[in-house]
PDB file of N, CA and C in Angstrom:
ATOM      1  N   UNK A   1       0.840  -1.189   0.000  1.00  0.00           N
ATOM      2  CA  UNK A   1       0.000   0.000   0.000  1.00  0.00           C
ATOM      3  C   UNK A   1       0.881   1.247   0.000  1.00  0.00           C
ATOM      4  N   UNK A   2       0.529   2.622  -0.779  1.00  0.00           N
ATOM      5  CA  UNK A   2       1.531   3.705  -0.764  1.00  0.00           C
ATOM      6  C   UNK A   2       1.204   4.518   0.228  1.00  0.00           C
ATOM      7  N   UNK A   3       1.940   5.311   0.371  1.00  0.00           N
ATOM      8  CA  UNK A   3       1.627   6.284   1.044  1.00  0.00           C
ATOM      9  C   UNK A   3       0.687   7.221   1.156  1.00  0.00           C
ATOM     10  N   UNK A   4      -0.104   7.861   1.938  1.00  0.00           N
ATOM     11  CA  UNK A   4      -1.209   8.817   1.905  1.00  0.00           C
ATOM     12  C   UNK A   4      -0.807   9.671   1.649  1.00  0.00           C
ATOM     13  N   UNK A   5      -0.460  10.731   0.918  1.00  0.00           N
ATOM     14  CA  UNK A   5      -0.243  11.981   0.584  1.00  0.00           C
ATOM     15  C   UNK A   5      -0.628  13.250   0.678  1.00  0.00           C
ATOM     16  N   UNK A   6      -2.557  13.039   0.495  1.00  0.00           N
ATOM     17  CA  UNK A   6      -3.371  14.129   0.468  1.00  0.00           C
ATOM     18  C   UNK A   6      -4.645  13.269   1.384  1.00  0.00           C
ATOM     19  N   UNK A   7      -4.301  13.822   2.797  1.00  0.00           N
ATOM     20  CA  UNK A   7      -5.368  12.977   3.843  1.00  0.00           C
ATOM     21  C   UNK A   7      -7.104  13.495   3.366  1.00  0.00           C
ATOM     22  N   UNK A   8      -6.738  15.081   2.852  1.00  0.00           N
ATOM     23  CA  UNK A   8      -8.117  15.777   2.799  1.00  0.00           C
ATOM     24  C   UNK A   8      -8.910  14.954   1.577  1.00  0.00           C
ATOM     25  N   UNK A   9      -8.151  14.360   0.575  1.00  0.00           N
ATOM     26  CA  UNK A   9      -8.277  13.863  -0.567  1.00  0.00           C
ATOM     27  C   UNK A   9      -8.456  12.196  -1.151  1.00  0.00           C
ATOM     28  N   UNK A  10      -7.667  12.064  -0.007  1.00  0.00           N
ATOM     29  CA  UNK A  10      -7.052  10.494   0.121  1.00  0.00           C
ATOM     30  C   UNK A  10      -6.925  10.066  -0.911  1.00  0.00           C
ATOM     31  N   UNK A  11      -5.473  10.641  -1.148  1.00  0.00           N
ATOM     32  CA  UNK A  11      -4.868  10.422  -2.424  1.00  0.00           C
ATOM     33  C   UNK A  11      -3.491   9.788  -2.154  1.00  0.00           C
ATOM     34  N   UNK A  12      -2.687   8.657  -2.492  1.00  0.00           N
ATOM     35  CA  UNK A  12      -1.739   8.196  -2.346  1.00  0.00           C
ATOM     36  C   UNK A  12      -0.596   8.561  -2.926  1.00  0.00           C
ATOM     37  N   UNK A  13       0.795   8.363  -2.409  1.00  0.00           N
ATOM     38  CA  UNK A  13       1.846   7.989  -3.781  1.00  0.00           C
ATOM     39  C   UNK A  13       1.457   7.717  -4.886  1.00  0.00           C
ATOM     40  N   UNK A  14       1.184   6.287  -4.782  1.00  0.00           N
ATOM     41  CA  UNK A  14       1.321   5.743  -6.169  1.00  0.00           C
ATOM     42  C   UNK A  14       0.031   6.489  -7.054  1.00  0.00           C
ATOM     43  N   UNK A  15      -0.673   7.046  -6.652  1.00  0.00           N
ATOM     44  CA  UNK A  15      -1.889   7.603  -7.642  1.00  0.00           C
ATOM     45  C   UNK A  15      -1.426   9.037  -8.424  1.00  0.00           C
ATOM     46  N   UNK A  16      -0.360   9.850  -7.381  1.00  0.00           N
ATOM     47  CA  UNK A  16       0.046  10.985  -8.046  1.00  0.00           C
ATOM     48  C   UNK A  16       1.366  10.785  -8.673  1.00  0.00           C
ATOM     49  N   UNK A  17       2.430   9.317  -8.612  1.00  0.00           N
ATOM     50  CA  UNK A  17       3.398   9.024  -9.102  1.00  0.00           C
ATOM     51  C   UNK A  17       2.511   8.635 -10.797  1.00  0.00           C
ATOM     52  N   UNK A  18       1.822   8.227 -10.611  1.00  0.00           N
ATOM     53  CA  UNK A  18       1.110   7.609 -12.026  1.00  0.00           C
ATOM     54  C   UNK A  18       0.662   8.376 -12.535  1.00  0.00           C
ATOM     55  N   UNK A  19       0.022   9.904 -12.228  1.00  0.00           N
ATOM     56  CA  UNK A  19      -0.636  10.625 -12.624  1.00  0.00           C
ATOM     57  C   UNK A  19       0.387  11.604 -13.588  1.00  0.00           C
ATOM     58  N   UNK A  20       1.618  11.320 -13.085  1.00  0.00           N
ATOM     59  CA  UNK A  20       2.679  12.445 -13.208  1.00  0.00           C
ATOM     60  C   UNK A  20       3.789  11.756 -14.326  1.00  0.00           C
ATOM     61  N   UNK A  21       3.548  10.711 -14.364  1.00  0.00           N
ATOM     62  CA  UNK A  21       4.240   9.668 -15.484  1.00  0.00           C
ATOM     63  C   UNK A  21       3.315   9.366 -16.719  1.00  0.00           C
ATOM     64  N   UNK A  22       2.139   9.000 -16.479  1.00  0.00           N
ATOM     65  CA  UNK A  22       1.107   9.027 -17.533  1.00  0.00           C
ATOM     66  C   UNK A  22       0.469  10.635 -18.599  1.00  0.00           C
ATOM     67  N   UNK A  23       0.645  11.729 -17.428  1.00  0.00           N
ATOM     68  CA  UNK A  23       0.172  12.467 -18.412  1.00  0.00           C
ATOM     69  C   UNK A  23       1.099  13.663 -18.570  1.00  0.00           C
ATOM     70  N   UNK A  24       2.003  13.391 -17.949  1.00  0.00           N
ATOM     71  CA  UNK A  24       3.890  14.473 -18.202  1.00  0.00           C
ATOM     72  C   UNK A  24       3.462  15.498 -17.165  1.00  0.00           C
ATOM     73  N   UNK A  25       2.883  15.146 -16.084  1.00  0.00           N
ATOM     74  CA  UNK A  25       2.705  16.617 -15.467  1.00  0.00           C
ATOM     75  C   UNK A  25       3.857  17.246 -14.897  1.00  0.00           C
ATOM     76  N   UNK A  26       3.434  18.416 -14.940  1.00  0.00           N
ATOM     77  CA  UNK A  26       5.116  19.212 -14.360  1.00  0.00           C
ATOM     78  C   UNK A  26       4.821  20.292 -13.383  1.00  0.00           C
ATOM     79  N   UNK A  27       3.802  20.709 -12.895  1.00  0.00           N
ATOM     80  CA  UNK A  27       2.876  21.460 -11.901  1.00  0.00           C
ATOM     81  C   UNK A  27       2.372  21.057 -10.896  1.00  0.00           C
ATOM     82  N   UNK A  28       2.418  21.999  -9.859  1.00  0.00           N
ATOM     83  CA  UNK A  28       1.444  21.167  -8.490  1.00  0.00           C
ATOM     84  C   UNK A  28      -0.426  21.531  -9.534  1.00  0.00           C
ATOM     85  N   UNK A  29      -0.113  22.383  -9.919  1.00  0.00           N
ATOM     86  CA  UNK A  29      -1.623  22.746 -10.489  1.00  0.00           C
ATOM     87  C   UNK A  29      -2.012  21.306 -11.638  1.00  0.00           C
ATOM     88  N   UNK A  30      -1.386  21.386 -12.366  1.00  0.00           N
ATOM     89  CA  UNK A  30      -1.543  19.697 -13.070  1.00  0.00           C
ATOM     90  C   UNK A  30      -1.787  18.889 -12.480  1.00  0.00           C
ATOM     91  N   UNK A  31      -1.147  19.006 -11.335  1.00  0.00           N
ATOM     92  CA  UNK A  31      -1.389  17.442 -10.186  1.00  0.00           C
ATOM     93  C   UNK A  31      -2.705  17.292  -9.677  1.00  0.00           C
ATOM     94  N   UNK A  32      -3.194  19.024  -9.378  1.00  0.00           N
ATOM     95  CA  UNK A  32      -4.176  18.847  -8.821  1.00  0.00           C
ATOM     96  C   UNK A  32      -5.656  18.993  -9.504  1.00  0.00           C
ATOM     97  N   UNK A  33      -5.298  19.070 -10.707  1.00  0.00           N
ATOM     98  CA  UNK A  33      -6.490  18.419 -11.470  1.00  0.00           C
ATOM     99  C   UNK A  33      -6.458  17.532 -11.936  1.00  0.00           C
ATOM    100  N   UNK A  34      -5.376  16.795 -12.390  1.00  0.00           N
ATOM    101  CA  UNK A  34      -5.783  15.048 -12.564  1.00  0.00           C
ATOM    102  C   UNK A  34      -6.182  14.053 -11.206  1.00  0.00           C
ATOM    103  N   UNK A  35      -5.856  14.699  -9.856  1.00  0.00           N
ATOM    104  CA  UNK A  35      -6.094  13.823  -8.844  1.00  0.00           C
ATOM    105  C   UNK A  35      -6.314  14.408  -7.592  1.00  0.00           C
ATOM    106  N   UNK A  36      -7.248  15.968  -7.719  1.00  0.00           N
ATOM    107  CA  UNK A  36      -7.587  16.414  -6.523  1.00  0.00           C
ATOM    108  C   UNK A  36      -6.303  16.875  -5.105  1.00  0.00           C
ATOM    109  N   UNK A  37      -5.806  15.945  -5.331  1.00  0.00           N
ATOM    110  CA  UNK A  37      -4.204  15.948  -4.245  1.00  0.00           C
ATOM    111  C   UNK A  37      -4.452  17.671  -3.911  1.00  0.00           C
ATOM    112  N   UNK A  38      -3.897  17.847  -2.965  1.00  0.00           N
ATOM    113  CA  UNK A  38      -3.597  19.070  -2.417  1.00  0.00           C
ATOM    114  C   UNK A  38      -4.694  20.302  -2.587  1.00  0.00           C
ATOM    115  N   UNK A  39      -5.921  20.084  -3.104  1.00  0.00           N
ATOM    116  CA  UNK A  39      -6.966  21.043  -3.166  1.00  0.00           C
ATOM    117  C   UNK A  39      -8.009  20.925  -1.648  1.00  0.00           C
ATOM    118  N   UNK A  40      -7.395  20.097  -1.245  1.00  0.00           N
ATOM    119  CA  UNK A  40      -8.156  20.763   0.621  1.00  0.00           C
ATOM    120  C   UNK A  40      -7.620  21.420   1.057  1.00  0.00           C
ATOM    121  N   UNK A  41      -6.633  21.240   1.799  1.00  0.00           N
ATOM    122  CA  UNK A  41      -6.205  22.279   3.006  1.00  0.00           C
ATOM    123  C   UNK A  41      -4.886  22.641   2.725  1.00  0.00           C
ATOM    124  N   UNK A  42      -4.160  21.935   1.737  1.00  0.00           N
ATOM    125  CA  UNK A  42      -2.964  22.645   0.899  1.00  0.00           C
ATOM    126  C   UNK A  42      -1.723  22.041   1.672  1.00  0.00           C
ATOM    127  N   UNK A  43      -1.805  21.143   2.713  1.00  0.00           N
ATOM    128  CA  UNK A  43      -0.461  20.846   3.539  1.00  0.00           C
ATOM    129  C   UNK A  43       0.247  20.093   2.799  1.00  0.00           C
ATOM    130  N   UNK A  44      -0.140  19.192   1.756  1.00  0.00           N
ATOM    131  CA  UNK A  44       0.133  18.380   1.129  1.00  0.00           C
ATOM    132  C   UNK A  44       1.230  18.858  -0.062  1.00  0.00           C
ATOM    133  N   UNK A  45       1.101  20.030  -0.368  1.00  0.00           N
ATOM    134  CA  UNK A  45       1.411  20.816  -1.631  1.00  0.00           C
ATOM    135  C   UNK A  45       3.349  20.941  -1.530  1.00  0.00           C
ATOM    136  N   UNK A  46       3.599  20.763  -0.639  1.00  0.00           N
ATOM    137  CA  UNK A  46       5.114  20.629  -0.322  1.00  0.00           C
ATOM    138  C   UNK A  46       5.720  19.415  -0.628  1.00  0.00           C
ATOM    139  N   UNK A  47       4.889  18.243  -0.427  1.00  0.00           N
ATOM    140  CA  UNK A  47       5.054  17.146  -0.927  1.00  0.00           C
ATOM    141  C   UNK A  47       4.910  16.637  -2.577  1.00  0.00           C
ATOM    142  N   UNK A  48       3.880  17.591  -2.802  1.00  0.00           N
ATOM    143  CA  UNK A  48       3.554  17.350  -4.297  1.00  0.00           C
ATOM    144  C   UNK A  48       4.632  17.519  -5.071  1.00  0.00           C
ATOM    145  N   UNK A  49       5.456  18.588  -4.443  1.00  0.00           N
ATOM    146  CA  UNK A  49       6.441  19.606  -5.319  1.00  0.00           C
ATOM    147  C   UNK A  49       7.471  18.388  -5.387  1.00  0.00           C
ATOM    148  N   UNK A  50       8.018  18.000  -4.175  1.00  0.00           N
ATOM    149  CA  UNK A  50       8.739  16.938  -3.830  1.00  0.00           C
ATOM    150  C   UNK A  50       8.528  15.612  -4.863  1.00  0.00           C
ATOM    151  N   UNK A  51       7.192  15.367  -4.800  1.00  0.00           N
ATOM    152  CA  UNK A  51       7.006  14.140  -5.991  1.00  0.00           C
ATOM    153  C   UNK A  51       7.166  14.271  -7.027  1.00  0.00           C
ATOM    154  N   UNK A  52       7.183  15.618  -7.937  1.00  0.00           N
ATOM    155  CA  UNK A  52       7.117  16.044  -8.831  1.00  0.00           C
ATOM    156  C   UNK A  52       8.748  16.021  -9.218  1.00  0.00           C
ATOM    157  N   UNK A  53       9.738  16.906  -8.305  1.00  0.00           N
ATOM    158  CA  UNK A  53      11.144  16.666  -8.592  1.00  0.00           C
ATOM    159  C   UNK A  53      11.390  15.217  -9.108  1.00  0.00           C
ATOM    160  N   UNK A  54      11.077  14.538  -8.028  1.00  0.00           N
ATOM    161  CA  UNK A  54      11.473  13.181  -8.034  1.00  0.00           C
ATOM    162  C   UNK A  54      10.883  12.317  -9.325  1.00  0.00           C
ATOM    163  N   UNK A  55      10.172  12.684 -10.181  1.00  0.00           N
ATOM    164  CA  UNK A  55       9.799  12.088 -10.749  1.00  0.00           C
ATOM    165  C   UNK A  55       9.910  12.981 -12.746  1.00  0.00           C
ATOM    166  N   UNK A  56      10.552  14.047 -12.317  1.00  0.00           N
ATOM    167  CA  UNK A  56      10.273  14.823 -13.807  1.00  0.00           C
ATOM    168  C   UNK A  56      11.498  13.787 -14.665  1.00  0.00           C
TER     169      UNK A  56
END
């Protein structure tokens, strides 16, 4: 099981690692319209950035 990422969202790792490999995203704003992630309460959005490095 991955990690929770976006508790407000309950959105995992692996859902925004896939999201970000499948459709080239390169934005927390990209991220957060293919998978909601970080559009609650925004704590998450530091991490996004983080997944995003890690994965461009």
């Amino acid at each position: 099981m991955s990690d929770t990422i976006c508790h407000c969202m309950n959105v995992d790792r692996e859902t925004i690692v896939k999201a970000i490999k499948e459709k080239n995203l390169t934005t927390v704003e990209e991220v957060q319209d293919a998978t909601t992630a970080g559009t609650g309460c925004g704590n998450c959005i530091p991490d996004i950035e983080e997944i995003l490095v890690e994965n461009s």
